[in-house]
C-alpha atoms as a PDB file:
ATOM      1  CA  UNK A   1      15.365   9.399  13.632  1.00  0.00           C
ATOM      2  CA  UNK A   2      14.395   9.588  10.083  1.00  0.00           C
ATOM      3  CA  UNK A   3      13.725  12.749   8.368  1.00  0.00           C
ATOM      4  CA  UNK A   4      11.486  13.975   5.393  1.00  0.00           C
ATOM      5  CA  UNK A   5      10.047  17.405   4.131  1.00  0.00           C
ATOM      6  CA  UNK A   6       6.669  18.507   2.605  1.00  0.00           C
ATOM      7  CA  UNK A   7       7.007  22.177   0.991  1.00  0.00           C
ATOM      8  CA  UNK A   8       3.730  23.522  -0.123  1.00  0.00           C
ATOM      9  CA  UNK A   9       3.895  24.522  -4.056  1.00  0.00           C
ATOM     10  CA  UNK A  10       1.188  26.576  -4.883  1.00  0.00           C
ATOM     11  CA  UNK A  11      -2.947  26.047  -4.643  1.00  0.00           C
ATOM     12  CA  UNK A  12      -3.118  22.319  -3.389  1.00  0.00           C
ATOM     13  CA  UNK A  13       0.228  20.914  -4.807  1.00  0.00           C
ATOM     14  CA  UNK A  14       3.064  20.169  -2.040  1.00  0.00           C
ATOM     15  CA  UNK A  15       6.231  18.464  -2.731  1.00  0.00           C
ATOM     16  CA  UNK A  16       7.357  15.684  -0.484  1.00  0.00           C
ATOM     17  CA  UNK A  17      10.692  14.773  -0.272  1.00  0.00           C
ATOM     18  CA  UNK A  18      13.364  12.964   1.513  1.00  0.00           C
ATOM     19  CA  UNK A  19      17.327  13.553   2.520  1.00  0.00           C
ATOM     20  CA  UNK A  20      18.326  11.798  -0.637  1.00  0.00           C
ATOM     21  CA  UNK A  21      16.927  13.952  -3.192  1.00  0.00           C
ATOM     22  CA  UNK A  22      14.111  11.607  -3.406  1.00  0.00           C
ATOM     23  CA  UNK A  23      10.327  13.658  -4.225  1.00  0.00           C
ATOM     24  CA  UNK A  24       6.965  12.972  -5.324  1.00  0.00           C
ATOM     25  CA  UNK A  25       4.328  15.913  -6.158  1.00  0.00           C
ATOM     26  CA  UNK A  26       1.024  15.234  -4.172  1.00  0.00           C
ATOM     27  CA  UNK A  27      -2.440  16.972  -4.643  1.00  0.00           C
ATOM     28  CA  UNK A  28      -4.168  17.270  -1.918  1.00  0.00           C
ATOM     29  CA  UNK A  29      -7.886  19.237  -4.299  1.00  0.00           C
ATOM     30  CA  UNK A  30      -7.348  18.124  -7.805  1.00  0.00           C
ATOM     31  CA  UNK A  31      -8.519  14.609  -9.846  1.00  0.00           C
ATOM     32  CA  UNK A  32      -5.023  15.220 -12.022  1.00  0.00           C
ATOM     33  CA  UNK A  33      -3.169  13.778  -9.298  1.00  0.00           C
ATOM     34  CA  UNK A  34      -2.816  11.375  -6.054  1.00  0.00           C
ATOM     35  CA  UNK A  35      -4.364  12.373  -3.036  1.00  0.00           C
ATOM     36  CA  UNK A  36      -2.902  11.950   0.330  1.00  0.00           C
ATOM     37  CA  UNK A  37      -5.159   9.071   1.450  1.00  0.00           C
ATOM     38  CA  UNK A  38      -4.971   8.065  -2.026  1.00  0.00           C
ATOM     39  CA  UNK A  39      -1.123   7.596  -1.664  1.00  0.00           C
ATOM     40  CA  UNK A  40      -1.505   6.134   2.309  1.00  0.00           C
ATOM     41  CA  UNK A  41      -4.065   3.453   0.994  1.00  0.00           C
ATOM     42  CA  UNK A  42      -0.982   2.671  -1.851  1.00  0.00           C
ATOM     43  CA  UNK A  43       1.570   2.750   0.180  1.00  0.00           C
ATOM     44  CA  UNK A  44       0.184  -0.479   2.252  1.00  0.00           C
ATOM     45  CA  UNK A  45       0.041  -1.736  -1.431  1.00  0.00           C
ATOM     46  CA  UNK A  46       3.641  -1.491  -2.122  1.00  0.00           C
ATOM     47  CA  UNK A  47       4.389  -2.045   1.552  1.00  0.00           C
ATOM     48  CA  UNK A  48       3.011  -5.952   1.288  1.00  0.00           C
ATOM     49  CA  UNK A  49       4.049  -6.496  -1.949  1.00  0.00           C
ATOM     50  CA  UNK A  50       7.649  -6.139  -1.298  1.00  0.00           C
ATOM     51  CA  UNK A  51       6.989  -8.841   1.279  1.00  0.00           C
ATOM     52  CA  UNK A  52       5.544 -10.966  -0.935  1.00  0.00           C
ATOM     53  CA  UNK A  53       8.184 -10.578  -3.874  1.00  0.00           C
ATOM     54  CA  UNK A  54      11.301 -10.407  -1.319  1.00  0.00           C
ATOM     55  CA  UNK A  55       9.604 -14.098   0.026  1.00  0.00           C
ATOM     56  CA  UNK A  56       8.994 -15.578  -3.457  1.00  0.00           C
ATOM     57  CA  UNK A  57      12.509 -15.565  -3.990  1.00  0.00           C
ATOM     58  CA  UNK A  58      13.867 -18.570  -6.311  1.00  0.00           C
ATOM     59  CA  UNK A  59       9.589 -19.468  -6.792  1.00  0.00           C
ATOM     60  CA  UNK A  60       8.614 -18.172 -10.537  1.00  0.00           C
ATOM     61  CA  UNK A  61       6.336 -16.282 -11.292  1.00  0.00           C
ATOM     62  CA  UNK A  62       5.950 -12.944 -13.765  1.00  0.00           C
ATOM     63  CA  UNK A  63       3.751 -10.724 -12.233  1.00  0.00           C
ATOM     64  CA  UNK A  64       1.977  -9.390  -9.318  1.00  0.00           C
ATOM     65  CA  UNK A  65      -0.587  -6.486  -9.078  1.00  0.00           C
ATOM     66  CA  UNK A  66      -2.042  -5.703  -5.868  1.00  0.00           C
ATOM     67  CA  UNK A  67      -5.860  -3.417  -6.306  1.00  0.00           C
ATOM     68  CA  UNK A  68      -6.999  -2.085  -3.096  1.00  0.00           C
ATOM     69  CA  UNK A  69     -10.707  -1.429  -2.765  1.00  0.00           C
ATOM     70  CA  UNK A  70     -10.986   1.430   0.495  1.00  0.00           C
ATOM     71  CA  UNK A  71     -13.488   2.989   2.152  1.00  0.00           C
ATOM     72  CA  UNK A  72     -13.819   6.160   4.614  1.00  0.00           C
ATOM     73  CA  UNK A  73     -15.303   7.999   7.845  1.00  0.00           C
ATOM     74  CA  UNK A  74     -18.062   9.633   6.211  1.00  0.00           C
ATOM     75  CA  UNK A  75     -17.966  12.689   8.207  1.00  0.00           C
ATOM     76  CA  UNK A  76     -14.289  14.695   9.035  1.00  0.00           C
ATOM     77  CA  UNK A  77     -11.950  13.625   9.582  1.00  0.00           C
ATOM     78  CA  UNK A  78     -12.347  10.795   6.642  1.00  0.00           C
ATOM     79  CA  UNK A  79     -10.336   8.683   7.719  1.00  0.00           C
ATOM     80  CA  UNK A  80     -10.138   4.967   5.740  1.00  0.00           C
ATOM     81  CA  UNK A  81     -12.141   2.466   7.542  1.00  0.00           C
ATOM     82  CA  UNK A  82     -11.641  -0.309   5.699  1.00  0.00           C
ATOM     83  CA  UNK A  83      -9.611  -1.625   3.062  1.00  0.00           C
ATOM     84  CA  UNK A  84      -9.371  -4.654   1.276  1.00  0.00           C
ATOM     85  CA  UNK A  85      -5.990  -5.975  -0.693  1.00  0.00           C
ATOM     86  CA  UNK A  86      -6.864  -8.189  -3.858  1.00  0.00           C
ATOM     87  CA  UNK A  87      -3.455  -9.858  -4.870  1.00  0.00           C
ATOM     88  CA  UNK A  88      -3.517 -10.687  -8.370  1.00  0.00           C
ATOM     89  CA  UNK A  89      -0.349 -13.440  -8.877  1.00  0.00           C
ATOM     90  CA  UNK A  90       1.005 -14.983 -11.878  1.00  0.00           C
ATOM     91  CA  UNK A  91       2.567 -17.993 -10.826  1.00  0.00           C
ATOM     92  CA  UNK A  92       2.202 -21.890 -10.238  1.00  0.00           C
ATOM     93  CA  UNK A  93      -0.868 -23.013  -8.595  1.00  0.00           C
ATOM     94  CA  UNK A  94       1.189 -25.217  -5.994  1.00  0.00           C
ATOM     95  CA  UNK A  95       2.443 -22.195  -4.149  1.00  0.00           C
ATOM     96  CA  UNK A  96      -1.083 -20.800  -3.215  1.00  0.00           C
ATOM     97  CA  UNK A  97      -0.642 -22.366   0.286  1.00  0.00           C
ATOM     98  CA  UNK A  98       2.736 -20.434   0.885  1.00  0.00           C
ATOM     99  CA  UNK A  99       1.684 -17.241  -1.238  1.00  0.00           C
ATOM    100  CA  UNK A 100      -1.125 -17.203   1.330  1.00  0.00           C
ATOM    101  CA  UNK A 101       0.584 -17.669   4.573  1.00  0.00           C
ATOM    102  CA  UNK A 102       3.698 -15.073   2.696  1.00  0.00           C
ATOM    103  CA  UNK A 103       0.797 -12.314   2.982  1.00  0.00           C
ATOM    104  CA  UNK A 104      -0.989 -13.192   6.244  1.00  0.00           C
ATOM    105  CA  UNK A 105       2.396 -12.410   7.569  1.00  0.00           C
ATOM    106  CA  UNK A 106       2.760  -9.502   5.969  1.00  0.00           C
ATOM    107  CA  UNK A 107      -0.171  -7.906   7.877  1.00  0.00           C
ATOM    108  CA  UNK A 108       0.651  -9.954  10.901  1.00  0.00           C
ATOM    109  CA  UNK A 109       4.533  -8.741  11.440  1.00  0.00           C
ATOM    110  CA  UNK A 110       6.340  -6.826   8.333  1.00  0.00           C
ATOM    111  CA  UNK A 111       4.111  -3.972   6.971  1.00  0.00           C
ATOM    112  CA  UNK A 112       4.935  -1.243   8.652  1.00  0.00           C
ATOM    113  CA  UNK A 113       2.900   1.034   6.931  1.00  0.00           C
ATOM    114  CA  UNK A 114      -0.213  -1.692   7.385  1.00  0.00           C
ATOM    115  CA  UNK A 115       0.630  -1.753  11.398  1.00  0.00           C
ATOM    116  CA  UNK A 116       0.565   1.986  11.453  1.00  0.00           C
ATOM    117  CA  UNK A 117      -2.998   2.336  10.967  1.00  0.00           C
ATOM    118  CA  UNK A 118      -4.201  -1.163  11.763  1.00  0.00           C
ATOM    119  CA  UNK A 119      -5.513   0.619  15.097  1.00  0.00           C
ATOM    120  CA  UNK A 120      -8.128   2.656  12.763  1.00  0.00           C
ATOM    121  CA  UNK A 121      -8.073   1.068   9.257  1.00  0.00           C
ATOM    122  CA  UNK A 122      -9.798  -2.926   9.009  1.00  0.00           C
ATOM    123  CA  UNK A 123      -7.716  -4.669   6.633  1.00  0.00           C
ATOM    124  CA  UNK A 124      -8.957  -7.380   5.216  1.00  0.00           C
ATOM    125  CA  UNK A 125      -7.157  -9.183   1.585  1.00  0.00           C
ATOM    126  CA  UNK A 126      -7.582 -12.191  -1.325  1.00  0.00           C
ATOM    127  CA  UNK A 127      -5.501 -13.774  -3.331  1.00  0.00           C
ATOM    128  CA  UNK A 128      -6.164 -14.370  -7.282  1.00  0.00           C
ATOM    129  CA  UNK A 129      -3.572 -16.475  -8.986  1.00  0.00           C
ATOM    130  CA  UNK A 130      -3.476 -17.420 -12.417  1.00  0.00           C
END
């Protein structure tokens, strides 16, 4: 089983952190830092595009930015509804075809953090290269 701690600060700051020494500050009331749902919505982010960059491999290209546009229950708990994935790639035009089937498997089989709330959360994503 894998283990990790939050420890409440002070006000609305906690620390999270894991067995390795590992920790981010999260602020759960304040527009100086990430909110929870702000870092869940980023973490699915990350999540795919470590998929994409781990199945790029030897394929060129010099950067990748992945902007998430999200949207929530209006009424508590606010849960995200929907979110939507734009992948913004720098790379060669002939590998659209297997940048696009690299991130339909990514929500199909390999983001875990995507698959944890695919039950509640539509995910929907694009792909922009240049």
């Amino acid at each position: 089983m894998n283990h990790v701690d939050v420890k409440w600060k002070e006000g609305s700051v906690a620390l999270c952190s894991d067995t390795k020494g590992n920790e981010m500050l999260c602020d759960w009331d304040s527009d100086n830092s990430l909110s929870p749902v702000q870092i869940m919505v980023q973490m699915v982010g990350v999540c795919s595009m470590a998929e994409v960059v781990v199945g790029m491999k030897e394929r060129e290209f010099d950067s990748l930015k992945v902007g998430i546009d999200y949207e929530r229950n209006n009424e508590n708990p606010r849960y995200v509804t929907k979110m939507n994935l734009i992948f913004k790639l720098n790379t060669d035009l002939k590998w659209e075809k297997f940048i696009r089937r690299l991130i339909a498997q990514t929500f199909d089989k390999y983001c875990s953090v995507a698959s944890t709330i695919s039950g509640v959360t539509e995910i929907t994503w694009e792909l922009e290269l240049n």
